[in-house]
N, C-alpha and C. Protein backbone atom coordinates (compact mmCIF):
# COMPACT_ATOMS: atom_id res chain seq x y z
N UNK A 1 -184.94 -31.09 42.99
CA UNK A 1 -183.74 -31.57 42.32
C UNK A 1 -184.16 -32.31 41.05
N UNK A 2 -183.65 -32.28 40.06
CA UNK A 2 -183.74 -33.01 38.47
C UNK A 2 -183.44 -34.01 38.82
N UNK A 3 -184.32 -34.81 38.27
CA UNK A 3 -184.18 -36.61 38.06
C UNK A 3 -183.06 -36.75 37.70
N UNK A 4 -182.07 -37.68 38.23
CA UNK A 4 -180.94 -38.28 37.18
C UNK A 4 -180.84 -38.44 35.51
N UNK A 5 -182.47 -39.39 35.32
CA UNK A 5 -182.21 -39.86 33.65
C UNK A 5 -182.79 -38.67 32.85
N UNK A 6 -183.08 -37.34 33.43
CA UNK A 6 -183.32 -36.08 32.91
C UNK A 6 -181.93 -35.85 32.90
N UNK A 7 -181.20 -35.48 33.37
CA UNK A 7 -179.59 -34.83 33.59
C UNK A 7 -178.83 -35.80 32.40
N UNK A 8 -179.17 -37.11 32.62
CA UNK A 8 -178.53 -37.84 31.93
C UNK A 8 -178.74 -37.44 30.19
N UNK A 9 -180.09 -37.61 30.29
CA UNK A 9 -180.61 -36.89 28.73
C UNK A 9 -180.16 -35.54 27.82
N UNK A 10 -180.08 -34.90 29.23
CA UNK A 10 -179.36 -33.28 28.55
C UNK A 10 -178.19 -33.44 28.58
N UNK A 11 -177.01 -34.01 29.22
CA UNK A 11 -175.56 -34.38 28.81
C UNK A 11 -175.69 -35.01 27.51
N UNK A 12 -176.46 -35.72 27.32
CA UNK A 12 -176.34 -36.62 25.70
C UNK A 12 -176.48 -35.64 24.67
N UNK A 13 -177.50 -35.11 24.76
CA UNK A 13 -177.85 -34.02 23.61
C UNK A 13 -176.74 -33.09 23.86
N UNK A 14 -175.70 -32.88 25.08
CA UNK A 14 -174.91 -31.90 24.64
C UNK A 14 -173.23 -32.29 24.44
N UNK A 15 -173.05 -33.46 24.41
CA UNK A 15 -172.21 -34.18 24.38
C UNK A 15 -171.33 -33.59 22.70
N UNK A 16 -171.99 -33.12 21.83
CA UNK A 16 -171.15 -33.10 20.97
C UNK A 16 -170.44 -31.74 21.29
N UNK A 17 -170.92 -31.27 21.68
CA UNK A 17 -170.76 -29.67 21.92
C UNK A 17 -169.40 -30.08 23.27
N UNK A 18 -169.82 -30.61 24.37
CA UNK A 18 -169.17 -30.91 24.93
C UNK A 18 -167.79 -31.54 24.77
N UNK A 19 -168.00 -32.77 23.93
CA UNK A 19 -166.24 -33.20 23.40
C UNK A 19 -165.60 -32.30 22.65
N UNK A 20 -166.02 -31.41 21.51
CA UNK A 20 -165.97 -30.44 20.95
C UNK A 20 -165.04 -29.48 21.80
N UNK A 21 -165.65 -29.20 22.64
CA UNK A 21 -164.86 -27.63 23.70
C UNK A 21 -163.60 -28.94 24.29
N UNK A 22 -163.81 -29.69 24.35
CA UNK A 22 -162.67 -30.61 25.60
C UNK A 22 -161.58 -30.64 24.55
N UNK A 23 -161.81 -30.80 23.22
CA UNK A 23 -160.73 -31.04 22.00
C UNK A 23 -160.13 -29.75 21.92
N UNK A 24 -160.77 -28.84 22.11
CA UNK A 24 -160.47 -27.65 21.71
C UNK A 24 -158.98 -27.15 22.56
N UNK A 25 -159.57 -27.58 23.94
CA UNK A 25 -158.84 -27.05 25.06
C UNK A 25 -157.62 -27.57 25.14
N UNK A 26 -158.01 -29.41 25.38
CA UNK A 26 -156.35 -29.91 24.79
C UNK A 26 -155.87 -30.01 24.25
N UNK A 27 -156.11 -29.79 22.99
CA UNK A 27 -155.16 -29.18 21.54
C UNK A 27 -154.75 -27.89 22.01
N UNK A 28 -155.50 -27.00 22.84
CA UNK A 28 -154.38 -25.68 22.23
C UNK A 28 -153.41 -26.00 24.10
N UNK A 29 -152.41 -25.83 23.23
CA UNK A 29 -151.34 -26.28 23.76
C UNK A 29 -150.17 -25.44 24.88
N UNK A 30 -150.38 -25.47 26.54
CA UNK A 30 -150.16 -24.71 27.54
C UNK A 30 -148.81 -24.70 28.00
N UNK A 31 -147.74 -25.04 27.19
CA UNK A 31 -146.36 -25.36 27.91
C UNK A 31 -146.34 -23.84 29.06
N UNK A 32 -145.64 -24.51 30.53
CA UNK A 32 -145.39 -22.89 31.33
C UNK A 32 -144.50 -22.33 31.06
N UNK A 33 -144.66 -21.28 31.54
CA UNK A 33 -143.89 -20.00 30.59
C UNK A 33 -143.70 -19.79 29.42
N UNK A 34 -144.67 -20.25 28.83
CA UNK A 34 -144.41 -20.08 27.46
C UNK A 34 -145.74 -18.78 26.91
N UNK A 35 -145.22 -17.44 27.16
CA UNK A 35 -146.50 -16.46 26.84
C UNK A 35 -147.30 -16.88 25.46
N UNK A 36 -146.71 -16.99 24.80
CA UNK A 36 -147.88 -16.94 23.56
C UNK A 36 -148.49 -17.96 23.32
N UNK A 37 -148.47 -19.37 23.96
CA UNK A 37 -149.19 -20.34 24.00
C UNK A 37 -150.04 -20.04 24.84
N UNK A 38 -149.41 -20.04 26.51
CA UNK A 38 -150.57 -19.28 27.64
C UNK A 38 -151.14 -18.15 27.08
N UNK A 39 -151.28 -16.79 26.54
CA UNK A 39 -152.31 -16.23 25.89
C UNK A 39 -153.19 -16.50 25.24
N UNK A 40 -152.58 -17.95 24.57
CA UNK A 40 -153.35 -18.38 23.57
C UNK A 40 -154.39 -19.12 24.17
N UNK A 41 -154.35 -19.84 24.81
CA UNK A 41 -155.38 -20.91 25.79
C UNK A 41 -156.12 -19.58 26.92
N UNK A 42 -155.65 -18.71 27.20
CA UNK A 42 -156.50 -17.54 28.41
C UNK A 42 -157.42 -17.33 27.25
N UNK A 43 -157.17 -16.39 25.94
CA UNK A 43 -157.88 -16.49 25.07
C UNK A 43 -158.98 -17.27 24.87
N UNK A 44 -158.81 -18.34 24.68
CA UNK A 44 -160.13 -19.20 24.74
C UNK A 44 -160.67 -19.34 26.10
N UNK A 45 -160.24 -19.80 26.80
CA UNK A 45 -160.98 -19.46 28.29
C UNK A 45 -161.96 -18.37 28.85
N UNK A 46 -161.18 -17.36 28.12
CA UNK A 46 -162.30 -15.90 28.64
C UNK A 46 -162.74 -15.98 27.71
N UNK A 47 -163.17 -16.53 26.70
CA UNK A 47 -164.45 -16.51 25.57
C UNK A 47 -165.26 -17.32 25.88
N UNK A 48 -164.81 -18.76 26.39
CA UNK A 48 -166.04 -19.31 27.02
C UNK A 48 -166.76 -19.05 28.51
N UNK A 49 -166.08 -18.24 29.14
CA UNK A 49 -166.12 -17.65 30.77
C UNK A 49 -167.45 -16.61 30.57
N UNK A 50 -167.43 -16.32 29.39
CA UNK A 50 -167.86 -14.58 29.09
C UNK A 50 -169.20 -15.70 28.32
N UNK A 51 -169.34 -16.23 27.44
CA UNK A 51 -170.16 -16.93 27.25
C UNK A 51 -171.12 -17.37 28.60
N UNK A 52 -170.63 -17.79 29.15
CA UNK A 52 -171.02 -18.78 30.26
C UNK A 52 -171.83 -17.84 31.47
N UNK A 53 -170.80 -16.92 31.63
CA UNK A 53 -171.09 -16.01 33.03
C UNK A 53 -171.68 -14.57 32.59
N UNK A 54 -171.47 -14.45 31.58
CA UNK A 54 -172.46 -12.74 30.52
C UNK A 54 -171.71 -11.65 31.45
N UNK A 55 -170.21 -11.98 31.06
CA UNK A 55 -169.42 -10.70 31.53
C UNK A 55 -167.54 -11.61 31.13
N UNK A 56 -167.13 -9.96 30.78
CA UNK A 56 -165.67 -10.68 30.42
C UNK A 56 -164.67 -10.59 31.80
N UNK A 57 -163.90 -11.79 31.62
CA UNK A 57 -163.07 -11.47 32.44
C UNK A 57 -162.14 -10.37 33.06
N UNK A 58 -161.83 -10.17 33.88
CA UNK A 58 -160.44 -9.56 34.67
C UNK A 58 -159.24 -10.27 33.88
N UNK A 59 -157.93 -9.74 33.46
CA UNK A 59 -156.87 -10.48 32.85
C UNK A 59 -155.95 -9.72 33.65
N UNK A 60 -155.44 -10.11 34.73
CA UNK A 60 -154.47 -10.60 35.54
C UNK A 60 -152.56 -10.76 34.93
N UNK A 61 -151.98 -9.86 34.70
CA UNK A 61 -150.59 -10.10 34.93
C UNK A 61 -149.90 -10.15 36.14
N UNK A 62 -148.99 -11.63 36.03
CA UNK A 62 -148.36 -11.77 37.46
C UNK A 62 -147.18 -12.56 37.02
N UNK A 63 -146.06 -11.79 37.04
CA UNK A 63 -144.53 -12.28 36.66
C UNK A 63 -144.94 -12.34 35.07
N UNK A 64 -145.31 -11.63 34.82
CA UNK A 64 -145.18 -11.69 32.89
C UNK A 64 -146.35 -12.62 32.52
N UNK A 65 -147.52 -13.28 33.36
CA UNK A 65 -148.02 -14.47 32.50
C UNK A 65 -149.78 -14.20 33.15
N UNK A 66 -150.27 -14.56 31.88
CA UNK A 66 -151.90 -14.23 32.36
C UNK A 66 -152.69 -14.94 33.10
N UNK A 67 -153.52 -14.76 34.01
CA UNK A 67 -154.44 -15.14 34.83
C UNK A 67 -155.84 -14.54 34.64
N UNK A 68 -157.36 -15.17 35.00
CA UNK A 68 -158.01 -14.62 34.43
C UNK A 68 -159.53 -14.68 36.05
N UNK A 69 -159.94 -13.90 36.18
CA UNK A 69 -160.75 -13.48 37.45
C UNK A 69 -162.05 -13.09 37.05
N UNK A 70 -162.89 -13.73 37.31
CA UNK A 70 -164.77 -13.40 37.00
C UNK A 70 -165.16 -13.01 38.78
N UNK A 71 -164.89 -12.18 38.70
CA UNK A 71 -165.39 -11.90 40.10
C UNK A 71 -167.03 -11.47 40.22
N UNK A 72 -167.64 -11.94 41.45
CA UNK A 72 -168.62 -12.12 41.82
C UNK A 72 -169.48 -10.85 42.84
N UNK A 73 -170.59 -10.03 42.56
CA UNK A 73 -171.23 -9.10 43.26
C UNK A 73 -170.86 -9.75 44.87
N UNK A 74 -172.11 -11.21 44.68
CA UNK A 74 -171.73 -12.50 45.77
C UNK A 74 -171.42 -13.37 45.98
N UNK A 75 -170.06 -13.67 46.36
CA UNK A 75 -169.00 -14.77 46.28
C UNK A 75 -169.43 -15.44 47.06
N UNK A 76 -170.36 -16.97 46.64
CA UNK A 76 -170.31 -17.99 47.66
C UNK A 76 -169.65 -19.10 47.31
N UNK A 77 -168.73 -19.29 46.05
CA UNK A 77 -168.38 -20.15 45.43
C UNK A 77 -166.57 -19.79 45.12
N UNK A 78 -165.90 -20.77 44.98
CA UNK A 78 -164.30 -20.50 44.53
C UNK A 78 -164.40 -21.29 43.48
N UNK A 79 -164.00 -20.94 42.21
CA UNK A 79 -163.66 -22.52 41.35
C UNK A 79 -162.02 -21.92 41.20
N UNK A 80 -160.79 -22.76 41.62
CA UNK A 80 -159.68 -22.40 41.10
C UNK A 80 -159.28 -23.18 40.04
N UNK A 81 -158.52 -23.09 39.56
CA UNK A 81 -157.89 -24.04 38.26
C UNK A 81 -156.49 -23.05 37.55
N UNK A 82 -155.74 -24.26 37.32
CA UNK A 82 -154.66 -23.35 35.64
C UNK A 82 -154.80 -24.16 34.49
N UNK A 83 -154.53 -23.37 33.78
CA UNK A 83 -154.23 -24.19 32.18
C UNK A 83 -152.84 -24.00 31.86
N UNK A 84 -151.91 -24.12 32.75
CA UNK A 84 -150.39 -24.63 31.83
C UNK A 84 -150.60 -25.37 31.98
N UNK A 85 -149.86 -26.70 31.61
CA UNK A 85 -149.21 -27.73 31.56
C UNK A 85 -147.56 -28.62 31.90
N UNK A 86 -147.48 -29.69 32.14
CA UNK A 86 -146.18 -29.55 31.92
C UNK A 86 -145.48 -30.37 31.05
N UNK A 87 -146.22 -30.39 29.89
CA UNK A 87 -145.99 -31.18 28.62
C UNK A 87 -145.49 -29.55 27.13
N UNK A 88 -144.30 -29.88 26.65
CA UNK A 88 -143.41 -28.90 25.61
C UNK A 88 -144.11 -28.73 24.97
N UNK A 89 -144.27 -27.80 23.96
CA UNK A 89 -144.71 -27.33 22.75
C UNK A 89 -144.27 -28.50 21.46
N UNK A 90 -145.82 -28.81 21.34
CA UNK A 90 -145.69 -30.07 20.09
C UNK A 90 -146.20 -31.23 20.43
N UNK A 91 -146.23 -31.06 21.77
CA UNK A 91 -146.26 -32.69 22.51
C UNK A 91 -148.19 -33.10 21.66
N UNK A 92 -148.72 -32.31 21.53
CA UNK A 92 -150.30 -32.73 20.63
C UNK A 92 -149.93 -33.53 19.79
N UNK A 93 -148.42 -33.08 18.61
CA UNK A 93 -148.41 -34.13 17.16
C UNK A 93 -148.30 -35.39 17.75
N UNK A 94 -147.72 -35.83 18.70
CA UNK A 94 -147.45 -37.08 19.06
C UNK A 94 -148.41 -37.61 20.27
N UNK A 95 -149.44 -37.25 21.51
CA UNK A 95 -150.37 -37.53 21.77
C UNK A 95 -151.99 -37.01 21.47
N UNK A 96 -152.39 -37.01 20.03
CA UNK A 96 -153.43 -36.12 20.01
C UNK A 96 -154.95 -36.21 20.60
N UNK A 97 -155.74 -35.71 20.60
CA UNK A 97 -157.12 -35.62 21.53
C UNK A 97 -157.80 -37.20 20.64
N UNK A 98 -158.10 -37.73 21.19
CA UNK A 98 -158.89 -38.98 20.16
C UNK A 98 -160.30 -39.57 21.35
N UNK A 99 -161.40 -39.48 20.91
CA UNK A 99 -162.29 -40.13 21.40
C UNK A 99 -162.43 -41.30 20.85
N UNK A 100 -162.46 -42.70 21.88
CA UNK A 100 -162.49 -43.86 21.87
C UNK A 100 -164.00 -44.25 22.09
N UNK A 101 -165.11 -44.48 21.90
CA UNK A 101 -166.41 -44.79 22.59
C UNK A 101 -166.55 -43.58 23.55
N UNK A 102 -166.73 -43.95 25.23
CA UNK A 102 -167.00 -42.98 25.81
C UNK A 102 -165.76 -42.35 26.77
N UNK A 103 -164.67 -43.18 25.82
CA UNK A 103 -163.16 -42.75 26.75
C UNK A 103 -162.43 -41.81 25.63
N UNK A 104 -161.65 -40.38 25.96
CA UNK A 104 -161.40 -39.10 25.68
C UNK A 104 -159.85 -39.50 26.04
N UNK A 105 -158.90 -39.12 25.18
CA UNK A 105 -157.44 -39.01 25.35
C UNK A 105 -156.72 -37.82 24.85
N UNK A 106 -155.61 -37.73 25.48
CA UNK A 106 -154.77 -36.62 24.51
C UNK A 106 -153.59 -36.53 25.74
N UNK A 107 -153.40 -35.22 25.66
CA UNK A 107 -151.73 -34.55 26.42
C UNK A 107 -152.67 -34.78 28.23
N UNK A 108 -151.38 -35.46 28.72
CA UNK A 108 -152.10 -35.20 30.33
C UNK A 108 -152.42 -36.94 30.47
N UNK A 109 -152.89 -37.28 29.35
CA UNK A 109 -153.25 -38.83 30.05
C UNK A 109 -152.28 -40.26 29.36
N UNK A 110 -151.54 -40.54 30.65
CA UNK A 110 -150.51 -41.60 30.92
C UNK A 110 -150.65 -43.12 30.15
């Protein structure tokens, strides 16, 4: 197992990269049911999925709205998740992504 203050070291060096993709994600903006926003955020998702995993996603229609599936030769793992939201279209101009020191804000946090 990797030392902690090794792990710790490679989060730092990737930290810009890291807030970077987190800005990215909560700026683009998931109201539900809203197709062309949700395309718009699957969009980025399967670009970094396909990055990540060196294969593009499955894109999934179900009731009109996209879902996205990296399926596995050997499935020992589930990660589930969505990216709607339940914040309207716009709601970014008025809470936008802002890094404070090592505290991260935007749409989603109260």
């Amino acid at each position: 197992m990797e030392h902690p203050l090794r792990l710790l070291d490679a989060a730092e060096k990737l930290r810009t990269d890291m807030v970077d993709r987190l800005d990215a994600l909560v700026s683009c903006e998931s109201p539900p049911g809203s197709l062309p926003h949700l395309e718009s955020c699957a969009d980025l998702l399967a670009h970094w999925g396909e990055q990540v995993l060196g294969r593009p996603a499955r894109r999934i229609v179900v009731d009109g709205l996209p879902h996205l599936l990296w399926p596995a030769a050997d499935q020992r793992v589930l990660l589930l998740g969505h990216f709607d939201t339940v914040f309207p279209a716009g709601t970014i101009r008025s809470r936008p992504f802002t890094v404070r020191g090592d505290v991260a804000t935007g749409i989603g946090r109260v």
